[in-house]
N, C-alpha and C. Protein backbone atom coordinates (compact mmCIF):
# COMPACT_ATOMS: atom_id res chain seq x y z
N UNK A 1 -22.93 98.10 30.02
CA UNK A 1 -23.92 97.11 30.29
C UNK A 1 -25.27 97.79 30.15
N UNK A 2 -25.84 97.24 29.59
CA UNK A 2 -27.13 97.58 29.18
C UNK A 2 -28.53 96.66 29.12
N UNK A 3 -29.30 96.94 30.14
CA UNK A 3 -30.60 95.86 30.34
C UNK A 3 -31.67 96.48 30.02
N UNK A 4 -32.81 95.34 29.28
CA UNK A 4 -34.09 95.33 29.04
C UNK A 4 -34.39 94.52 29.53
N UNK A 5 -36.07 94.77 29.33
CA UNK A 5 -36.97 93.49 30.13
C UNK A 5 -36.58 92.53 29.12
N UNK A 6 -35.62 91.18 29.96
CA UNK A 6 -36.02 90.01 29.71
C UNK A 6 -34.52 89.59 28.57
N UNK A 7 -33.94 90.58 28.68
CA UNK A 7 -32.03 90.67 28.35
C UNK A 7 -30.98 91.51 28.84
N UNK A 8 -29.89 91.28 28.90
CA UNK A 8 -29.33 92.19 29.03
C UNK A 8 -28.08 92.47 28.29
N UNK A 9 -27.24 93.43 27.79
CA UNK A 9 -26.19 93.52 26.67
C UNK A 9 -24.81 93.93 27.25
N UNK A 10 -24.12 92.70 27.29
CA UNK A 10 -22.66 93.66 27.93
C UNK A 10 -21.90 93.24 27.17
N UNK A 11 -21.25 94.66 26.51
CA UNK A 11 -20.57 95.08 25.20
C UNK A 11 -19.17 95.41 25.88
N UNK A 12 -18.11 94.60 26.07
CA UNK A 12 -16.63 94.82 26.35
C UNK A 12 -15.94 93.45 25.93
N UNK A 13 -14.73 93.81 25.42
CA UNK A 13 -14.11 93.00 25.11
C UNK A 13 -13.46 91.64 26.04
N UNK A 14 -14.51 90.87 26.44
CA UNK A 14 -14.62 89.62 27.57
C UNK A 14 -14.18 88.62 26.26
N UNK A 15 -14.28 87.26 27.00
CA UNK A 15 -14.14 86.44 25.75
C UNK A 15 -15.76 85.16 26.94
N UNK A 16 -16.78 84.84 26.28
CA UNK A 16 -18.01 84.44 26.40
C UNK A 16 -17.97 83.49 27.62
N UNK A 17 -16.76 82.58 27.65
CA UNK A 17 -16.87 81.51 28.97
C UNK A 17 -16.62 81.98 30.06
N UNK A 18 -15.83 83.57 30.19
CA UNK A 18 -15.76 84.55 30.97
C UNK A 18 -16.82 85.01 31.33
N UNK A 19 -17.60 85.86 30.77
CA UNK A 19 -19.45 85.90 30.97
C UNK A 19 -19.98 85.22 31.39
N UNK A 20 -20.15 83.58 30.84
CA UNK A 20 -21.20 82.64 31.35
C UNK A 20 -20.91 82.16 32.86
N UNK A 21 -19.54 82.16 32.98
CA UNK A 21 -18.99 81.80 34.24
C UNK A 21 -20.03 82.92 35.51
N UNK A 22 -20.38 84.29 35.09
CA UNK A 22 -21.18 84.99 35.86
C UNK A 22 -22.11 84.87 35.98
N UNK A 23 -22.85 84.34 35.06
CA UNK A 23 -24.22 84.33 34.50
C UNK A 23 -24.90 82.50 34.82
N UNK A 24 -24.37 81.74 35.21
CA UNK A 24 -24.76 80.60 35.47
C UNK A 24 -26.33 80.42 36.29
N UNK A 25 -26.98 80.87 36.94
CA UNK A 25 -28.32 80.91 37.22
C UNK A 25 -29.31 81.57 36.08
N UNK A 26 -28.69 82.40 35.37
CA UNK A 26 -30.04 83.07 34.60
C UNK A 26 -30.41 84.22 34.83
N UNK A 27 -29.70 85.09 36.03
CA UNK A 27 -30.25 85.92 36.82
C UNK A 27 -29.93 86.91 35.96
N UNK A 28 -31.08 88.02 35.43
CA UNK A 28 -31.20 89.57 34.64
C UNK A 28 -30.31 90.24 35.32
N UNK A 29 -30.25 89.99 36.63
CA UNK A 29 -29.80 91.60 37.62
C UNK A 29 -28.35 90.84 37.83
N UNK A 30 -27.62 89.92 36.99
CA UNK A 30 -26.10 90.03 37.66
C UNK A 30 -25.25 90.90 37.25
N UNK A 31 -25.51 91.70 35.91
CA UNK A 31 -24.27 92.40 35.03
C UNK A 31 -24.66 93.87 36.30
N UNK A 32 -25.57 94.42 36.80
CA UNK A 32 -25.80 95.32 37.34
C UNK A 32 -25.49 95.34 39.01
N UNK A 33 -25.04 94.33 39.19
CA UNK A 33 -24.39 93.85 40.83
C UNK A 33 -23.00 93.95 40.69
N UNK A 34 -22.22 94.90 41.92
CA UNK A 34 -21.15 95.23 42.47
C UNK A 34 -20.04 94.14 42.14
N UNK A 35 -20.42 92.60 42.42
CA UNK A 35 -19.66 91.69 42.39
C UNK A 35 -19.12 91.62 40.50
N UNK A 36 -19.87 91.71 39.84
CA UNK A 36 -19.69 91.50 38.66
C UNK A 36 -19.00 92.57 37.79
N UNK A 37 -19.71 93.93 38.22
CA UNK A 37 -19.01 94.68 37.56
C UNK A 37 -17.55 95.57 38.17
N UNK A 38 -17.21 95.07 39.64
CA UNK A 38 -15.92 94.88 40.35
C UNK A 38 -15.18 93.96 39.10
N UNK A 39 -15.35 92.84 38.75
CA UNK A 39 -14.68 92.13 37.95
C UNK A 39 -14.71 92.82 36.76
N UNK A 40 -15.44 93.02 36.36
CA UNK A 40 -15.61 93.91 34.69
C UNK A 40 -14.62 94.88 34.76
N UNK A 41 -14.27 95.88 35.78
CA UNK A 41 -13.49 96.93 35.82
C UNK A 41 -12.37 96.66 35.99
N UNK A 42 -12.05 95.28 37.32
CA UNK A 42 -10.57 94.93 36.70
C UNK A 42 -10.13 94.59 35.77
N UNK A 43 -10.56 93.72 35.09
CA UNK A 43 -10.21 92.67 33.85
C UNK A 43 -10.62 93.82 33.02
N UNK A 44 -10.95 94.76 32.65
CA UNK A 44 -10.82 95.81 31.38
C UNK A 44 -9.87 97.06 31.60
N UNK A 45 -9.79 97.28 33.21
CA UNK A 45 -8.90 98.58 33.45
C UNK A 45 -9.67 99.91 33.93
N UNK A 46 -11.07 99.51 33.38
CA UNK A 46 -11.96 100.67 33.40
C UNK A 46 -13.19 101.20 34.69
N UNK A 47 -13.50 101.74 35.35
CA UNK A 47 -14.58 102.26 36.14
C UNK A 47 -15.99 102.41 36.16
N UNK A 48 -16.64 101.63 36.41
CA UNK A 48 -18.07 101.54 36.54
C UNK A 48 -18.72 103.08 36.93
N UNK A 49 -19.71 103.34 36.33
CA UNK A 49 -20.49 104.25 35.94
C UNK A 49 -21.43 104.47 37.51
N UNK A 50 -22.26 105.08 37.58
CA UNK A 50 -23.92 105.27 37.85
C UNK A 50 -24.88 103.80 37.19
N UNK A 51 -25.59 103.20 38.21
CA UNK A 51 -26.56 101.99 37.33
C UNK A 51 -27.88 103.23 37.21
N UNK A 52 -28.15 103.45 35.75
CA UNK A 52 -29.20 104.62 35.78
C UNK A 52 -30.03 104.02 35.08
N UNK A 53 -31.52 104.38 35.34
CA UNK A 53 -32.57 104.00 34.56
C UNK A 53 -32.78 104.36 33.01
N UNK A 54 -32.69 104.04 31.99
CA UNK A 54 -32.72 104.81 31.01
C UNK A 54 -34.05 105.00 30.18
N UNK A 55 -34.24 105.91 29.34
CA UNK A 55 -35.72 106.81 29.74
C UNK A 55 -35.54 106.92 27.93
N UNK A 56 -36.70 106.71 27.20
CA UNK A 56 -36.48 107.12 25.83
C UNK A 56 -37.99 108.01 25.64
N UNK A 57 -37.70 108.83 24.53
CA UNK A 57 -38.95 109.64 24.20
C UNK A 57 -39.10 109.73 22.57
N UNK A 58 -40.01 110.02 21.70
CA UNK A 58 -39.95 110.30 20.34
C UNK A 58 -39.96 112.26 19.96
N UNK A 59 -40.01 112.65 19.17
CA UNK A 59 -39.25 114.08 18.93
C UNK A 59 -40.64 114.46 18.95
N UNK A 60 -40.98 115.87 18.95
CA UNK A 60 -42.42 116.75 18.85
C UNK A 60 -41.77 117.70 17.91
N UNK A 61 -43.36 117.98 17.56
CA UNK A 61 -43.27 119.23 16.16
C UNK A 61 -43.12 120.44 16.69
N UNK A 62 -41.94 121.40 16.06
CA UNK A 62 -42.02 122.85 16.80
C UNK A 62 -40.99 123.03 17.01
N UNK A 63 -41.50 124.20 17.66
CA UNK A 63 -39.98 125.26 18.41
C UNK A 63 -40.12 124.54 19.86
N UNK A 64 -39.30 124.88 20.42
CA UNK A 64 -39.13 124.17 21.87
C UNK A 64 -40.11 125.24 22.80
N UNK A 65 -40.63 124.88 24.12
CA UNK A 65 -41.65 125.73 24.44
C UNK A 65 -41.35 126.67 25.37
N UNK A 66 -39.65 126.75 25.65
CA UNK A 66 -39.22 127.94 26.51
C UNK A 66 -38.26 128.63 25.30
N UNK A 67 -37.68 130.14 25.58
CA UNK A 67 -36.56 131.06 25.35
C UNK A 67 -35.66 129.95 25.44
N UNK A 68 -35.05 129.62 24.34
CA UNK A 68 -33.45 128.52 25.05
C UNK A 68 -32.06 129.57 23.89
N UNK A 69 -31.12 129.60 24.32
CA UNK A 69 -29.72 130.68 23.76
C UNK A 69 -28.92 129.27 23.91
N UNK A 70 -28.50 129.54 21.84
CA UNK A 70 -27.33 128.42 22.34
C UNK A 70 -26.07 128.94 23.10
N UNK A 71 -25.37 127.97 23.50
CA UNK A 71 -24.34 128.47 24.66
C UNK A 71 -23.12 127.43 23.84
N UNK A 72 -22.46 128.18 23.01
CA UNK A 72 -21.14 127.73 22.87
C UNK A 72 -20.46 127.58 23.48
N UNK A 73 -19.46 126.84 23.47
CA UNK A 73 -18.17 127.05 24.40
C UNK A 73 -18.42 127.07 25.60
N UNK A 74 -19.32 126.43 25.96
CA UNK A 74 -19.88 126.58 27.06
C UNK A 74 -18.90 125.71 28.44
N UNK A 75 -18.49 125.93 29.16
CA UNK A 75 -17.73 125.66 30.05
C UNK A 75 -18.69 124.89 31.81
N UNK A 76 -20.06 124.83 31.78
CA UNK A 76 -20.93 124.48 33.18
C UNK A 76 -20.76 123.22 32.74
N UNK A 77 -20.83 122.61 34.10
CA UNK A 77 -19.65 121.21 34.80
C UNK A 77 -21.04 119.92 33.38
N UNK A 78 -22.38 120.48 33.69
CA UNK A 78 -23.31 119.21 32.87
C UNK A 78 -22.85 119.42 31.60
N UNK A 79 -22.17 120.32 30.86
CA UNK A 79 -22.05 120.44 29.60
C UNK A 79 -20.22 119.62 29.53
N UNK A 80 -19.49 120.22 30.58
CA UNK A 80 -18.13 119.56 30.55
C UNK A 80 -18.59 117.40 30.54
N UNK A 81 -19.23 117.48 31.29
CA UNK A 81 -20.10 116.08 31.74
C UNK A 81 -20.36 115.14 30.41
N UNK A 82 -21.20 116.10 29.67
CA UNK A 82 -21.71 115.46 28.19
C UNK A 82 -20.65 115.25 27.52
N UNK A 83 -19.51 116.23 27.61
CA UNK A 83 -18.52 115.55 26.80
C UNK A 83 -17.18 114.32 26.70
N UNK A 84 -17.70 114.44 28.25
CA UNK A 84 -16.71 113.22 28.51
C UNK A 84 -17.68 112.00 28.00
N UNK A 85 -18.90 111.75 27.47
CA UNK A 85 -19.64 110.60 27.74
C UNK A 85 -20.04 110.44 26.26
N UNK A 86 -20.23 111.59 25.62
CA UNK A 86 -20.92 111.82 24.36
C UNK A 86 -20.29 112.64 23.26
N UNK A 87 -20.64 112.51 21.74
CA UNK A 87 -19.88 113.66 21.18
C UNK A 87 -20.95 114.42 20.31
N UNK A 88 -20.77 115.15 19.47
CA UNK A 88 -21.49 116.07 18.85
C UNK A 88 -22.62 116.76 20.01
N UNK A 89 -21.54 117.19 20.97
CA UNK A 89 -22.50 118.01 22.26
C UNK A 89 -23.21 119.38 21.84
N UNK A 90 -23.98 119.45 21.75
CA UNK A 90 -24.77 120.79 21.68
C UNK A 90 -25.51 121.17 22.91
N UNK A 91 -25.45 122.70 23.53
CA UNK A 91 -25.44 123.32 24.42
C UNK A 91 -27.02 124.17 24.59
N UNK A 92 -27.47 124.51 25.44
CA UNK A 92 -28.50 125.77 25.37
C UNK A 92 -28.49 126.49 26.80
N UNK A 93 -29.16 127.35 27.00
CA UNK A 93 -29.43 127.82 28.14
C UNK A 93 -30.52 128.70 28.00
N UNK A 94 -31.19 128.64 29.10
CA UNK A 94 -32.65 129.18 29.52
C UNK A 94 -32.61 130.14 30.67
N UNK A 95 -33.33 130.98 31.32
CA UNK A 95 -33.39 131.86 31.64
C UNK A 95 -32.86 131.30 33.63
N UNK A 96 -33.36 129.84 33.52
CA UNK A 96 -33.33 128.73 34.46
C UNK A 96 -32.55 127.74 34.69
N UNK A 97 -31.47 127.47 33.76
CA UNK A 97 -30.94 126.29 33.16
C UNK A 97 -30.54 126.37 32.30
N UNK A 98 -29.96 124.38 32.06
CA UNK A 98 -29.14 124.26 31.03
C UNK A 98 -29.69 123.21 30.17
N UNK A 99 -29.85 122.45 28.89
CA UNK A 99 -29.86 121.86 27.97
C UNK A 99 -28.89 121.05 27.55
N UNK A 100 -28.80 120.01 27.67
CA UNK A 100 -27.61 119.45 26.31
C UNK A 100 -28.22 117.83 25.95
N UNK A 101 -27.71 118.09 24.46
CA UNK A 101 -28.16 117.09 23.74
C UNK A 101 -27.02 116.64 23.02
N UNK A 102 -26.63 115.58 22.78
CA UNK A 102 -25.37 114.54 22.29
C UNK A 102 -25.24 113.29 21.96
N UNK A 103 -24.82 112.80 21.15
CA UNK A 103 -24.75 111.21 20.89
C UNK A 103 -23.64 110.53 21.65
N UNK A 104 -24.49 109.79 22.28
CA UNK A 104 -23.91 108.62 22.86
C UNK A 104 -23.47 107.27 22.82
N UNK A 105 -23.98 106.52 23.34
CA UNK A 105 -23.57 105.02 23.14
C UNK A 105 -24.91 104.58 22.29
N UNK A 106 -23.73 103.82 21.48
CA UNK A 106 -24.61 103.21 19.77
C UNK A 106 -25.04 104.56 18.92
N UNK A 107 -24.23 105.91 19.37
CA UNK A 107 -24.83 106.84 18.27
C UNK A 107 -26.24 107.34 18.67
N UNK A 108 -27.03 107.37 19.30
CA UNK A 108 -28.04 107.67 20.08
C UNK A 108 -28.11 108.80 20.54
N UNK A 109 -29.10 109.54 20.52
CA UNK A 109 -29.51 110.87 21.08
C UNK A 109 -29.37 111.41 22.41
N UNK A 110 -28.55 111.75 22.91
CA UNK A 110 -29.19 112.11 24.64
C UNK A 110 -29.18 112.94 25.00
N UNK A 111 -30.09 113.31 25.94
CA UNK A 111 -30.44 114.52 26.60
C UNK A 111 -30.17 114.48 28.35
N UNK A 112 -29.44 115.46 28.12
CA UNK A 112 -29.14 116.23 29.74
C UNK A 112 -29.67 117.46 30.69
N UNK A 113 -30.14 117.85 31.70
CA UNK A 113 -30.67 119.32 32.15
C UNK A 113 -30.06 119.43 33.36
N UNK A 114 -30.13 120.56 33.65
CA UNK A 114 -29.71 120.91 35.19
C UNK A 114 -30.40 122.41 35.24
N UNK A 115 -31.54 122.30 36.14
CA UNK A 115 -31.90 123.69 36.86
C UNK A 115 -31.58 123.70 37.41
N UNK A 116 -31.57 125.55 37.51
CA UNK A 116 -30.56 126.55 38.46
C UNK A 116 -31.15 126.25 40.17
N UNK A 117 -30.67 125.92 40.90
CA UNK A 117 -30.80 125.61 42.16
C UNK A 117 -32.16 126.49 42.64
N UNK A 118 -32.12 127.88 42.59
CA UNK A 118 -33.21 129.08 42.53
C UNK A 118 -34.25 128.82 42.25
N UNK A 119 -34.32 127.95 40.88
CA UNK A 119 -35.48 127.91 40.23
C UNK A 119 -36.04 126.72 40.66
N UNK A 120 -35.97 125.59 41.03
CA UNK A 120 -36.40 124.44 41.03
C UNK A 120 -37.51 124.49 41.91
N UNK A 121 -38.29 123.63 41.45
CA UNK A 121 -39.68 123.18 42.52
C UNK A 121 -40.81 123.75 41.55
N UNK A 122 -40.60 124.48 40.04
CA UNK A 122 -41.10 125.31 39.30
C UNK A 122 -41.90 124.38 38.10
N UNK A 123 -41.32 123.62 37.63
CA UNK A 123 -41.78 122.63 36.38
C UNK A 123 -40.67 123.18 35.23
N UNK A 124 -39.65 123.54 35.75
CA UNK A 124 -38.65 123.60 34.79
C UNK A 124 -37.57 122.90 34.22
N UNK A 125 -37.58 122.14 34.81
CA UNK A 125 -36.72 120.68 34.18
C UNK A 125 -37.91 119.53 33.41
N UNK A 126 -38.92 119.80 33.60
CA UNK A 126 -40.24 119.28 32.69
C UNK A 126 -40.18 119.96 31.52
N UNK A 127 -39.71 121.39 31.10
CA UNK A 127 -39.58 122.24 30.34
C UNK A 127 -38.48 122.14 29.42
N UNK A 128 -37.23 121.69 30.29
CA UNK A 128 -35.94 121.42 29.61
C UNK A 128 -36.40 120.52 29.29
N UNK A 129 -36.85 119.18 29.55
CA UNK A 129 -36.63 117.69 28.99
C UNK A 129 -37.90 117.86 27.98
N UNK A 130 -38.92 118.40 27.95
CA UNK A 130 -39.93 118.74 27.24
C UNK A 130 -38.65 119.52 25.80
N UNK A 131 -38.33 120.28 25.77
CA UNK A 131 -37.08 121.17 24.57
C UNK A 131 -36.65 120.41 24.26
N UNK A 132 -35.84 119.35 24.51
CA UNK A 132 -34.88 118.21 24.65
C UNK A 132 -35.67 118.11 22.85
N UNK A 133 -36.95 117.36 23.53
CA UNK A 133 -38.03 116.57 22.35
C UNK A 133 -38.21 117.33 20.69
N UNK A 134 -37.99 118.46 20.98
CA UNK A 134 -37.67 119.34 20.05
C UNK A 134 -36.78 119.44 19.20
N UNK A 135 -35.86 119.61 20.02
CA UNK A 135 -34.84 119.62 19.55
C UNK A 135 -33.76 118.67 18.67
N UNK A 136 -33.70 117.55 19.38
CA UNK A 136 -33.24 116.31 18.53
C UNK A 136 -33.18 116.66 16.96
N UNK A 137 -32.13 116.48 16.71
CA UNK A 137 -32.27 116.36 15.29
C UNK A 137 -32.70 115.30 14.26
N UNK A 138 -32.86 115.43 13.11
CA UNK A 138 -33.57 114.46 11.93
C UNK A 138 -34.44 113.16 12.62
N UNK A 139 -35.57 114.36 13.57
CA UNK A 139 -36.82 113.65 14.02
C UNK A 139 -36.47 112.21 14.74
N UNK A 140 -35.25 112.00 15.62
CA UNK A 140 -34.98 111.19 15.86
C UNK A 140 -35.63 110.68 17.36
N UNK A 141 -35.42 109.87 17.90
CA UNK A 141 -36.03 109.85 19.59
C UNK A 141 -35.18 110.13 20.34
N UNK A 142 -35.33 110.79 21.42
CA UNK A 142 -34.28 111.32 22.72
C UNK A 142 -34.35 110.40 23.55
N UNK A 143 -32.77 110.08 24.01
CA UNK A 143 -33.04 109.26 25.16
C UNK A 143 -32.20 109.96 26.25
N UNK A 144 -32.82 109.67 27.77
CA UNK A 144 -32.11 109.89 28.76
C UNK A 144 -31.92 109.47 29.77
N UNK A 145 -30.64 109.27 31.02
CA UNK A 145 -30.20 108.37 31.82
C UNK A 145 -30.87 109.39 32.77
N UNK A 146 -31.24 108.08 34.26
CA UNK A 146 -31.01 108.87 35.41
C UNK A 146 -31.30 108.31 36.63
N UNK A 147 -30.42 108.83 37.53
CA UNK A 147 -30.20 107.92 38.24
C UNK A 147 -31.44 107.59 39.34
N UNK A 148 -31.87 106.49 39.47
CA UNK A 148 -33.07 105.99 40.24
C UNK A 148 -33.54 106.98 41.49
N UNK A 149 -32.18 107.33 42.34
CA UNK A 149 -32.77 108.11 43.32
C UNK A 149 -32.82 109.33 43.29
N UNK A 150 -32.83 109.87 42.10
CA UNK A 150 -33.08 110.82 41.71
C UNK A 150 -34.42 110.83 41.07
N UNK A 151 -35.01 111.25 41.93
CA UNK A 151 -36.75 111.22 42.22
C UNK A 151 -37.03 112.86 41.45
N UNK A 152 -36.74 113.57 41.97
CA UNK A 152 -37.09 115.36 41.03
C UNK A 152 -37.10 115.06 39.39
N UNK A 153 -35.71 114.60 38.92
CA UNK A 153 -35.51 114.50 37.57
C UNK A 153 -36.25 113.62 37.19
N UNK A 154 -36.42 112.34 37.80
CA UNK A 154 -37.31 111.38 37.27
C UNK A 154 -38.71 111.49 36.88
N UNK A 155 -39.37 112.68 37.93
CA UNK A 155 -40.73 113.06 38.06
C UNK A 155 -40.43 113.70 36.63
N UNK A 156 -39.71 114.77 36.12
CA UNK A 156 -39.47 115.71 35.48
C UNK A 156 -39.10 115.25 33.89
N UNK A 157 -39.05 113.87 34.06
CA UNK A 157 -38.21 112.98 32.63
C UNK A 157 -39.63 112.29 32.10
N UNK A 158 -40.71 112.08 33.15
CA UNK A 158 -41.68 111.09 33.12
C UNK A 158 -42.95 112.20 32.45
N UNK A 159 -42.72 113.19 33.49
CA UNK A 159 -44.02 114.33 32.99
C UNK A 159 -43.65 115.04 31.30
N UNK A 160 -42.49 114.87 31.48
CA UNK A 160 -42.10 115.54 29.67
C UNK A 160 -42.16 114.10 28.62
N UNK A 161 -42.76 112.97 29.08
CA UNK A 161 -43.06 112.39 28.39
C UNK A 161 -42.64 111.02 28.40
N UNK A 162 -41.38 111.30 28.82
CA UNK A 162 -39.99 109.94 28.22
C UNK A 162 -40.88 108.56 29.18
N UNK A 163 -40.24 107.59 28.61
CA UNK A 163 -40.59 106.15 29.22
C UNK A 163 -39.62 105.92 29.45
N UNK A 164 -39.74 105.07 30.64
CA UNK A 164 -38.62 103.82 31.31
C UNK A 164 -38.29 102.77 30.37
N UNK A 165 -37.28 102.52 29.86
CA UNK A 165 -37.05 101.22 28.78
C UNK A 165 -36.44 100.09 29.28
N UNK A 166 -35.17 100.79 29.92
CA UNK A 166 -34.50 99.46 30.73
C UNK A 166 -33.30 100.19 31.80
N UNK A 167 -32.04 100.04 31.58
CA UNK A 167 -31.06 100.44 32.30
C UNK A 167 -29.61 100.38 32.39
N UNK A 168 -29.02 101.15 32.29
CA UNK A 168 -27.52 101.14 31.88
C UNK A 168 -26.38 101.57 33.29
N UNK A 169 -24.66 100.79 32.41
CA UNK A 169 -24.06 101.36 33.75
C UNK A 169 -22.85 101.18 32.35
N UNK A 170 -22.52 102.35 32.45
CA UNK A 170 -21.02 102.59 31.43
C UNK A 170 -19.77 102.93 32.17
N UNK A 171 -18.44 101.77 31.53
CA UNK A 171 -17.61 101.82 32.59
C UNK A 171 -16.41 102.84 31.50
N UNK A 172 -16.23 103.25 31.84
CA UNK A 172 -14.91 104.06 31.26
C UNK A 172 -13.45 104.19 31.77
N UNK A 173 -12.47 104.78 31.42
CA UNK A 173 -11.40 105.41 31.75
C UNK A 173 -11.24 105.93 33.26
N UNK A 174 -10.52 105.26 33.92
CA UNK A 174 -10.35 106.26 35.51
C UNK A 174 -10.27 107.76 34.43
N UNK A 175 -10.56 108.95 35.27
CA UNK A 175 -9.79 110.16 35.16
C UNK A 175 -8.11 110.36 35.53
């Protein structure tokens, strides 16, 4: 499920009088309420996500503005994370942190960070999501989720540039 100002897109195999049956007032905020997507998860099998704000940015010219080492094979839980959600995961690491960038839903760019607990309070996840912008490949725009009360990353998603666009909640596979 996926909302913008003034729509919203929920992409699962429903059949439409099923939908409208939810949707009967008009209301933007029903695909993103408990009641609805309780139903979405039974009737598909699948598990509702995080409702996260989603954040898009356009690419910058350059090298990225910290030391970043790609990290193959990389095994830290945000990089295991990206791959359950995304594919063509690519990895980095910083002297502070981690990096990852991957396509997601609709093929889309995304970007992930996690500073090292140590480091934080520094402007280094402004730094990662700032690399992010760099990095992307064939000059594309980065986008990234996160979750509302997550106020640090948000500060940190907003100062490296990205905008608020709308908001997503992806239901997947129990584990």
């Amino acid at each position: 499920m996926v909302s913008f100002p003034g729509f919203v897109v929920v992409s699962a195999a429903v059949d439409h009088s099923w939908l409208d049956s939810w949707s009967g007032d008009g209301d933007f905020g029903f695909p993103a309420g408990p009641p609805f997507l309780g139903a979405l998860e039974n009737r598909l099998g699948l598990h509702a996500g995080n409702l996260d704000a989603l954040l898009l940015a356009g690419p910058l010219p350059g090298p990225a503005p910290l030391p970043l080492r790609p990290a193959v094979d990389s095994r830290h839980p945000r990089v295991n994370r990206a791959r359950r959600y995304r594919r063509d995961v690519r990895a980095w690491t910083s002297t502070h942190g981690i990096l990852v960038l991957g396509r997601g839903l609709g093929g889309r760019w995304e970007a992930a960070f996690e500073v090292d607990e140590q480091a934080r309070g520094h402007g280094r996840g402004r730094a990662l999501a700032t690399a992010a912008r760099h990095l992307v490949p064939d000059g594309r725009p980065v986008w990234a989720q996160c979750a509302p009360g997550n106020a640090t990353s948000m500060r940190a998603l907003l100062a490296a540039g990205y905008l608020p666009v709308g908001s997503e909640v992806l239901l997947m596979p129990p584990r």
